[in-house]
C-alpha atoms as a PDB file:
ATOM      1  CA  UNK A   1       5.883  41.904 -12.208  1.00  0.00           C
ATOM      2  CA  UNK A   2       3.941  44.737 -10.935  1.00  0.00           C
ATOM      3  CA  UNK A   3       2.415  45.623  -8.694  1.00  0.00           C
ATOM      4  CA  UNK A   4      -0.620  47.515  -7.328  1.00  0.00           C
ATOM      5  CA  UNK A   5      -1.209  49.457  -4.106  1.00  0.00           C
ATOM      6  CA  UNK A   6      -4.683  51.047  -3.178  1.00  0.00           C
ATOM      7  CA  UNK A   7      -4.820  53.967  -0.360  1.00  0.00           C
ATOM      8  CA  UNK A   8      -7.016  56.311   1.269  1.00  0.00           C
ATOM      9  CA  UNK A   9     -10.048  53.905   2.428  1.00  0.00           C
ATOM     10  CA  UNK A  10     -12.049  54.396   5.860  1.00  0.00           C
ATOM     11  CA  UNK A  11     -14.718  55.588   7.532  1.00  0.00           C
ATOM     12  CA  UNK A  12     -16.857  59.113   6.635  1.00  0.00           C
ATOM     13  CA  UNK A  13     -19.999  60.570   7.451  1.00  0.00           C
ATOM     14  CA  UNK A  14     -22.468  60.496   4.847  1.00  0.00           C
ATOM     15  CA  UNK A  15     -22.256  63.664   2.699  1.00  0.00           C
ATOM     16  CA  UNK A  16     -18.844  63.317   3.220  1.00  0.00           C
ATOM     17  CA  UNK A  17     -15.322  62.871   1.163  1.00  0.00           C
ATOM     18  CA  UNK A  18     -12.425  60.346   0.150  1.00  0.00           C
ATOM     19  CA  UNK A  19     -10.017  60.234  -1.790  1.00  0.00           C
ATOM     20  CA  UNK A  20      -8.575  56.607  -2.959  1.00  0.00           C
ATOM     21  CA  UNK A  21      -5.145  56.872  -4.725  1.00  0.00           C
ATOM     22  CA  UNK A  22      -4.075  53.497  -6.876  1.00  0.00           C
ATOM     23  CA  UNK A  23      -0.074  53.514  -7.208  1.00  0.00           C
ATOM     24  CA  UNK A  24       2.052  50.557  -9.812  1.00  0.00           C
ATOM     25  CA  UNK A  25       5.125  49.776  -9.332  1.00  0.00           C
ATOM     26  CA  UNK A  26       7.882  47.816 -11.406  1.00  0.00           C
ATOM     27  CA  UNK A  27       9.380  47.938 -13.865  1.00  0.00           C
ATOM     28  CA  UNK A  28       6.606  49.713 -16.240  1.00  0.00           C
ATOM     29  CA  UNK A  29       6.810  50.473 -20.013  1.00  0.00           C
ATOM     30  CA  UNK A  30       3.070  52.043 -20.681  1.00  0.00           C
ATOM     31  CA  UNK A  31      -0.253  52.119 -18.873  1.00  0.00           C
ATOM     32  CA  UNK A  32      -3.247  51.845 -21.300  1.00  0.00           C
ATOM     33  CA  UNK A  33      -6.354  52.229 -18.761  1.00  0.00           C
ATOM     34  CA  UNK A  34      -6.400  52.159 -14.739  1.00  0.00           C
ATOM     35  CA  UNK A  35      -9.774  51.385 -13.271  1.00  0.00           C
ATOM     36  CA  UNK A  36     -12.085  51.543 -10.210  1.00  0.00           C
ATOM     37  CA  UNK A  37     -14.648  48.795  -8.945  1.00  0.00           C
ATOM     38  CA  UNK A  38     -16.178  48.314  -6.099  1.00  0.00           C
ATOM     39  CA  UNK A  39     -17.337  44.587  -5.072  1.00  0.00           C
ATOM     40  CA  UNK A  40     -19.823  43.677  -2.041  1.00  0.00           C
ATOM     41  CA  UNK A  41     -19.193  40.496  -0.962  1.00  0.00           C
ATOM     42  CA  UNK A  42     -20.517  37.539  -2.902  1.00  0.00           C
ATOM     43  CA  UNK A  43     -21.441  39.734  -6.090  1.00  0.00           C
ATOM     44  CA  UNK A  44     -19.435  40.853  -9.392  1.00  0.00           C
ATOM     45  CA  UNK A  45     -17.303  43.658  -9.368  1.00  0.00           C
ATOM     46  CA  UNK A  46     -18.733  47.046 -10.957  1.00  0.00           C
ATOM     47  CA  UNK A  47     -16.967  49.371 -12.638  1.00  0.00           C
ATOM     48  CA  UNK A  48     -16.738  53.011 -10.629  1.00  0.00           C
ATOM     49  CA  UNK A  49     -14.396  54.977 -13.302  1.00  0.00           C
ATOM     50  CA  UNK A  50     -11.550  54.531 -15.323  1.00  0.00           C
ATOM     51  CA  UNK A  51      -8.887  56.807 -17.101  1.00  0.00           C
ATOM     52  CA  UNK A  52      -7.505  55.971 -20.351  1.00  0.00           C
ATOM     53  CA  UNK A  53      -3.760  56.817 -20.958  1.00  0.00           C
ATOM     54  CA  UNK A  54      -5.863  59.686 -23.621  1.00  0.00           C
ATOM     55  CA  UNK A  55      -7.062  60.742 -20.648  1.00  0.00           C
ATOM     56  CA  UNK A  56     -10.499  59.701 -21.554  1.00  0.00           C
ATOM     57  CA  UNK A  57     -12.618  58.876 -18.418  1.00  0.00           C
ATOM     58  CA  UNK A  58     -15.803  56.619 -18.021  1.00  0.00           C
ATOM     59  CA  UNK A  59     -17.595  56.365 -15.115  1.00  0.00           C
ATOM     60  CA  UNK A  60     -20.457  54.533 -13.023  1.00  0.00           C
ATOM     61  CA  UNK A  61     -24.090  55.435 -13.436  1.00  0.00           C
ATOM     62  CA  UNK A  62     -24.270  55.944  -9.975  1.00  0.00           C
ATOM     63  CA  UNK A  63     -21.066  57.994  -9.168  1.00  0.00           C
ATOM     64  CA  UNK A  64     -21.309  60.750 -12.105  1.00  0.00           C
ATOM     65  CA  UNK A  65     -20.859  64.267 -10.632  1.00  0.00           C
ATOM     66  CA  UNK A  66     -19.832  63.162  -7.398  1.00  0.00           C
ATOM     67  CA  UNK A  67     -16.449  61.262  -8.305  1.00  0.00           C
ATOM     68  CA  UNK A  68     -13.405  61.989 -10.180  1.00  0.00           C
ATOM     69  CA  UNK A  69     -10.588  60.013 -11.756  1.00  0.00           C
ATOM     70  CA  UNK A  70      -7.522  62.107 -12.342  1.00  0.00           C
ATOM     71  CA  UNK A  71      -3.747  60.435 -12.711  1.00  0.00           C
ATOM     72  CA  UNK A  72      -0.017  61.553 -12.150  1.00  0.00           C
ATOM     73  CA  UNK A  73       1.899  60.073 -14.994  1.00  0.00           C
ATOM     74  CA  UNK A  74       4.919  60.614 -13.804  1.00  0.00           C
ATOM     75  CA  UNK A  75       4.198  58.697 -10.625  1.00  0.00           C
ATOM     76  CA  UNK A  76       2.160  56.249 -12.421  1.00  0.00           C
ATOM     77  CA  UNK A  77      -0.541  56.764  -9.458  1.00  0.00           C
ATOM     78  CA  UNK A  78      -4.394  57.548 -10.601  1.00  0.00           C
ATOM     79  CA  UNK A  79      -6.563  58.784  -8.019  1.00  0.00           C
ATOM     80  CA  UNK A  80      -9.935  58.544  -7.027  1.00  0.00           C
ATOM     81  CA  UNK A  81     -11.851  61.990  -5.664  1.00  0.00           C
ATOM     82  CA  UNK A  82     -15.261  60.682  -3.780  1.00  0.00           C
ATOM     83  CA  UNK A  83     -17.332  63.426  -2.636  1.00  0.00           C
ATOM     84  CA  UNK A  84     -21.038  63.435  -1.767  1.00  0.00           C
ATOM     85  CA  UNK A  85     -20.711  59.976  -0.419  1.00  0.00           C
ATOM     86  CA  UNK A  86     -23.918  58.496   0.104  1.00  0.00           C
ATOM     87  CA  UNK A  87     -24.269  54.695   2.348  1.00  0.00           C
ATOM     88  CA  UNK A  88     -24.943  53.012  -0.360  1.00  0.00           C
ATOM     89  CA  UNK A  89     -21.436  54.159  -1.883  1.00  0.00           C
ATOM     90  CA  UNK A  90     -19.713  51.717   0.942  1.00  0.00           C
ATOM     91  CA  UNK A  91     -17.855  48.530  -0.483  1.00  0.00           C
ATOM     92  CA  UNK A  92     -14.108  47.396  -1.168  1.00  0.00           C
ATOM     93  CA  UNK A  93     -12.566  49.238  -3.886  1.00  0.00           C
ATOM     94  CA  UNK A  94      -9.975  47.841  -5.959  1.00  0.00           C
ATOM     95  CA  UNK A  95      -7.923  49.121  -8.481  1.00  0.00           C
ATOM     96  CA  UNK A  96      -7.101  47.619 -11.688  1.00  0.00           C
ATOM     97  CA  UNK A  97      -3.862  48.515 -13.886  1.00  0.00           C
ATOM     98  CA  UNK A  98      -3.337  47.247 -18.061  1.00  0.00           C
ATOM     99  CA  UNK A  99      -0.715  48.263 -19.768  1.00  0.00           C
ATOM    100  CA  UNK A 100       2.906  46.531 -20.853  1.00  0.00           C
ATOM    101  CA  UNK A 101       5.902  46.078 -18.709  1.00  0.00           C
ATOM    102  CA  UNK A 102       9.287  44.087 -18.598  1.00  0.00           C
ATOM    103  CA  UNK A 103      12.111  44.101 -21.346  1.00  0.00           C
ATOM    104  CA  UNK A 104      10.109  42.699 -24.022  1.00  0.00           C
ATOM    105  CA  UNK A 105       7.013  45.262 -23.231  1.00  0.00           C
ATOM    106  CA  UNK A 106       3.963  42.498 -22.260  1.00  0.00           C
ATOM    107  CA  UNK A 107       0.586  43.130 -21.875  1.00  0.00           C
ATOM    108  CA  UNK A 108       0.078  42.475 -17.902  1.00  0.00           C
ATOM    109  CA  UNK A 109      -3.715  42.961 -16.000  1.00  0.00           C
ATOM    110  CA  UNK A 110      -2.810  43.696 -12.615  1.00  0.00           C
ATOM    111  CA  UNK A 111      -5.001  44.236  -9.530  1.00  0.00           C
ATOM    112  CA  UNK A 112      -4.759  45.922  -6.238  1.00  0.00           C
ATOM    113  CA  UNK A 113      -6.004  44.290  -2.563  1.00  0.00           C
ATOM    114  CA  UNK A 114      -8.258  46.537  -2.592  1.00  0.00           C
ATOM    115  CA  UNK A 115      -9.269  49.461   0.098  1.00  0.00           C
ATOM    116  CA  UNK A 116     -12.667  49.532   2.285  1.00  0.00           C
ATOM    117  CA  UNK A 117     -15.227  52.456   2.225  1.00  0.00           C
ATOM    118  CA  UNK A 118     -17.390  52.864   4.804  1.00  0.00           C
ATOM    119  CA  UNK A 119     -19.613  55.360   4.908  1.00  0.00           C
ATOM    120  CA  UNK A 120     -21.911  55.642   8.198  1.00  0.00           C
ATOM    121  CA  UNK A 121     -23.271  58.467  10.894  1.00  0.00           C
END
């Protein structure tokens, strides 16, 4: 089984800076893609930015040039660098991990609890 931890959530000014980390733990062959969302309450989750394990990164509409998606392999953590945070950046973020795990290498879609941004004067 693994798991998924999010950190680094809380409360900034706007104009301000965060920066979310997403660890997985167990007992991990490969991670294929780790992804951001962000989900208000009561509405679909939508994609932030994600990292490929080529290292290829996607990322929101709204969020380009203001966050980054980097990763430590070797600590199978991905982080999220928010800067320029604006009000309407403030939701729960969650992290989502893909890649195979266990003895026999299986696919597994894992997600975190997710982490709250608030962004406020």
């Amino acid at each position: 089984q693994v798991q998924v931890v999010e950190s680094g959530g809380g409360l900034v000014q706007p104009g301000g800076s965060l920066n979310l980390s997403c660890a997985a733990s167990g007992n991990i062959f490969s991670i294929s893609v780790v992804a951001w969302y962000r989900q208000v309450p009561g509405k679909e989750r939508v994609l932030v930015a994600r990292i490929f394990n080529s290292g290829t990164t996607n990322y929101g509409d709204s969020v380009k040039g203001r966050f980054t998606i980097f990763r430590e392999n070797d600590k199978n953590t991905v982080y999220l660098q928010m800067n320029e945070l604006k009000p309407e950046d403030a939701d729960v973020y969650y992290c989502n991990v893909m890649g195979r795990a266990g003895i026999n290498q299986q696919f597994f879609d894992s997600w975190g609890q997710g982490t709250q941004v608030t962004v406020s004067s």
